[in-house]
Protein backbone atom coordinates (compact mmCIF):
# COMPACT_ATOMS: atom_id res chain seq x y z
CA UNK A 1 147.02 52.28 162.41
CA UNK A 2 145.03 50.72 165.46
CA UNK A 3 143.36 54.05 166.02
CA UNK A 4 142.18 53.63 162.73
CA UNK A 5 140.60 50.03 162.97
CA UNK A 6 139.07 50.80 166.35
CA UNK A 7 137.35 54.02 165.02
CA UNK A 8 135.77 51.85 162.28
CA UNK A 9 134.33 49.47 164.50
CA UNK A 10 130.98 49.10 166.43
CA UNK A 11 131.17 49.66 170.14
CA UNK A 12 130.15 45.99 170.31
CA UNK A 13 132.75 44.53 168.11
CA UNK A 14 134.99 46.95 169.52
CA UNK A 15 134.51 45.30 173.28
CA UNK A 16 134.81 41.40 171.89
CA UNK A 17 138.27 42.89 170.55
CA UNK A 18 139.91 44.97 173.29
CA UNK A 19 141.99 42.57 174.50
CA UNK A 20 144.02 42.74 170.91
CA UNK A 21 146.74 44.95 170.63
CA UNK A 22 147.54 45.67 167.44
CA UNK A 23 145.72 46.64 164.22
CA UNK A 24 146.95 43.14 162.42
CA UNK A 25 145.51 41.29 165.43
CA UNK A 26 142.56 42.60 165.05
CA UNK A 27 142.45 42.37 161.40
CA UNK A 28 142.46 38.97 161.79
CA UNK A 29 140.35 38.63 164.37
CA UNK A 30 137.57 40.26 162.16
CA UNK A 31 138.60 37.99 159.14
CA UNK A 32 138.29 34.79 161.10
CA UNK A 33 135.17 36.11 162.76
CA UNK A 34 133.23 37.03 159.39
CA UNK A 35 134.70 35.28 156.67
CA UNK A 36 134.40 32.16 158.25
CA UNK A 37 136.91 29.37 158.90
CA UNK A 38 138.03 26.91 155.83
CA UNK A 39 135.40 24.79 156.56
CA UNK A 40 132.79 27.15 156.29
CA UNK A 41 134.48 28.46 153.20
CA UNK A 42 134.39 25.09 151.85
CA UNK A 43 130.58 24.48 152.85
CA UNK A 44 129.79 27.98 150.92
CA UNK A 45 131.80 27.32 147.71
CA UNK A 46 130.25 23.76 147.58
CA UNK A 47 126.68 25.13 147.87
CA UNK A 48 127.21 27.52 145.49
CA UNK A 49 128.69 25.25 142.93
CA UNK A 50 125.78 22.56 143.66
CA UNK A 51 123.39 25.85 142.82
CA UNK A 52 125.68 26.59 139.66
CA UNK A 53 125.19 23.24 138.41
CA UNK A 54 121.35 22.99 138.29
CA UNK A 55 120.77 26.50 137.09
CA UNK A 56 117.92 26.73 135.02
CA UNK A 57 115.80 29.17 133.63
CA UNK A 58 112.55 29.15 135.04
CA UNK A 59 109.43 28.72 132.65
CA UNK A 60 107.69 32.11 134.17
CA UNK A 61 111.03 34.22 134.43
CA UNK A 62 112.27 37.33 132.29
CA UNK A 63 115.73 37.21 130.51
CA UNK A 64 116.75 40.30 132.85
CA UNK A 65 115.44 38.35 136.36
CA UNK A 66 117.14 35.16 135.19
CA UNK A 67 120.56 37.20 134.51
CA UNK A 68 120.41 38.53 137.58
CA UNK A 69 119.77 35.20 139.98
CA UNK A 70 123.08 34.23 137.63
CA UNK A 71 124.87 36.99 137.76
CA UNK A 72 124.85 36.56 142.38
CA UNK A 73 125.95 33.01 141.68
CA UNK A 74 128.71 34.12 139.56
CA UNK A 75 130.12 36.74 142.23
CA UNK A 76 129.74 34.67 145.04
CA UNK A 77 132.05 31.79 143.04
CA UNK A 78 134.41 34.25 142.04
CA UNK A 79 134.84 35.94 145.89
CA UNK A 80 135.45 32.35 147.27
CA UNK A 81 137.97 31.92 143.99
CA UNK A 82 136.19 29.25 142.12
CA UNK A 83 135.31 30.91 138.75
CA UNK A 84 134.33 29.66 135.28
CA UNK A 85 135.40 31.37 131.97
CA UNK A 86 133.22 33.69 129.97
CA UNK A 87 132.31 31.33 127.87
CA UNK A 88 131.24 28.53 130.38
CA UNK A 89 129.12 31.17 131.12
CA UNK A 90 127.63 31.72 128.06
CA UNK A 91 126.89 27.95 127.20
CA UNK A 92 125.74 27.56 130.36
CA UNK A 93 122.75 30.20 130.13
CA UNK A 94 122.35 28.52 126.64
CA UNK A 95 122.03 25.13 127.42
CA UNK A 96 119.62 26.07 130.47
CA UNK A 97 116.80 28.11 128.75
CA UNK A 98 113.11 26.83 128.28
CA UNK A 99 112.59 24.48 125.29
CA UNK A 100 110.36 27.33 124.13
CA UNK A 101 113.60 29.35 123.46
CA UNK A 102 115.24 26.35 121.43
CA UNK A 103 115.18 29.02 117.91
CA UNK A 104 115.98 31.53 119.65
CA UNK A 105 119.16 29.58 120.80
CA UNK A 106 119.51 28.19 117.15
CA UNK A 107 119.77 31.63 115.68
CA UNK A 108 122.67 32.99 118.16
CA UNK A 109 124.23 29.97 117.61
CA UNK A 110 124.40 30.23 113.94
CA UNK A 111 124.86 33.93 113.94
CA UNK A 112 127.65 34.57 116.63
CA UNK A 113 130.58 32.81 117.92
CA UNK A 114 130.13 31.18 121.46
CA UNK A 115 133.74 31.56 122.17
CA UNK A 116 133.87 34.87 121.55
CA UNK A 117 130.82 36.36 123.08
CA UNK A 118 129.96 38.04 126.21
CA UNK A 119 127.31 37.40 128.93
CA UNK A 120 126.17 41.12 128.73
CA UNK A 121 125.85 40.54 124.42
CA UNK A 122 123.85 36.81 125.04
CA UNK A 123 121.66 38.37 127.13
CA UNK A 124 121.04 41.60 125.00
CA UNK A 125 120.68 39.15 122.07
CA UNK A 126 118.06 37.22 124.12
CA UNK A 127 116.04 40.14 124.75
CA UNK A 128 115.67 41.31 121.37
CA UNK A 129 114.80 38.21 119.96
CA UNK A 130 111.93 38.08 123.31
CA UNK A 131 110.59 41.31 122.22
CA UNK A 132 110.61 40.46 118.88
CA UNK A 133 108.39 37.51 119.73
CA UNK A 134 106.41 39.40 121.98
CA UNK A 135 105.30 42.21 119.46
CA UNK A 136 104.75 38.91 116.60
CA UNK A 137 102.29 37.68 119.45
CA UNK A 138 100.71 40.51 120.24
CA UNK A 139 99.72 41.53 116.27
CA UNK A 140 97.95 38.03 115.71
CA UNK A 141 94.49 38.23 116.56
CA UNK A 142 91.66 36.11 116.92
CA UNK A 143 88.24 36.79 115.33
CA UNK A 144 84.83 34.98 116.34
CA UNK A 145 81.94 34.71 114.08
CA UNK A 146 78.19 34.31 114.71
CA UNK A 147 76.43 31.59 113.09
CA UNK A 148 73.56 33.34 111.42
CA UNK A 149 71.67 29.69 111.01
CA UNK A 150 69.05 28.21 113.01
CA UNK A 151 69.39 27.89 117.17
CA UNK A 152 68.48 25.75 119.27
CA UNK A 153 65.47 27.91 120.04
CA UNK A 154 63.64 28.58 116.28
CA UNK A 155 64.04 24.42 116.34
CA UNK A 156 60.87 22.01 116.34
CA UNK A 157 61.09 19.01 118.52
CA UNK A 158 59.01 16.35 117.15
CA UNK A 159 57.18 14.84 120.78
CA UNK A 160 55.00 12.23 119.06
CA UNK A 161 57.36 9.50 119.46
């Protein structure tokens, strides 16, 4: 099993380690090396709850980009064991979004069941209801009319005063 473990290793990592002499040793060695110590741990879950906590959507981001920046937060929690439930989750992105996508929130919140419903389905919900905007957006146009009156030019100024 050493063989093993020593194969997988750099030549670098490999010297730092030689003086181990089994693979559990090593193992260990590694663990303590790249995990970190508790403290560290600690430090790393604490940022990453501090980050949790003022998640926000930002004004300029895509439903997709903001998933995503959640999404690394949510991993990282649950590898250092300090997860939320699903639905956490899902009020969490809800209570977060732009004011602008207050009826959007309104209408998943009448039409689905928080408790029941998955990140993945909030955020496919969310895009629909962005494209639908989008495309409403898009189709109104403005139109500019020329004044056919008098300008400024074809008018007399009166100098005798």
């Amino acid at each position: 099993m050493r063989g093993i473990v020593v194969d997988a290793l750099l030549h670098s990592e490999y010297l730092k380690l030689s003086d181990k002499s089994t693979a559990k040793a090593i193992f260990t060695s590694l663990c303590s090396n790249y995990e970190g110590n508790k403290k560290a741990r600690e430090a790393k879950v604490n940022l990453l709850v501090h980050q949790y906590e003022l998640f926000k959507m930002k004004e300029d981001e895509n439903i997709e980009t903001m998933f995503s920046r959640f999404e690394t937060l949510v991993y990282g929690l649950q590898i250092l064991k300090k997860s939320h439930t699903t639905t956490d989750h899902v009020k969490k992105i809800m209570r977060n979004l732009p004011a602008k996508w207050g009826p959007k929130v309104t209408s998943i919140e009448e039409a689905r069941d928080l408790n029941g419903l998955r990140i993945e389905d909030l955020v496919s919900s969310l895009n629909e209801l962005g494209l639908i905007e989008d495309e409403t957006t898009k189709k109104s146009k403005f139109i500019a009319l020329k004044s056919k009156g008098k300008s400024s030019k074809d008018l007399k100024v009166d100098k005798s005063d």
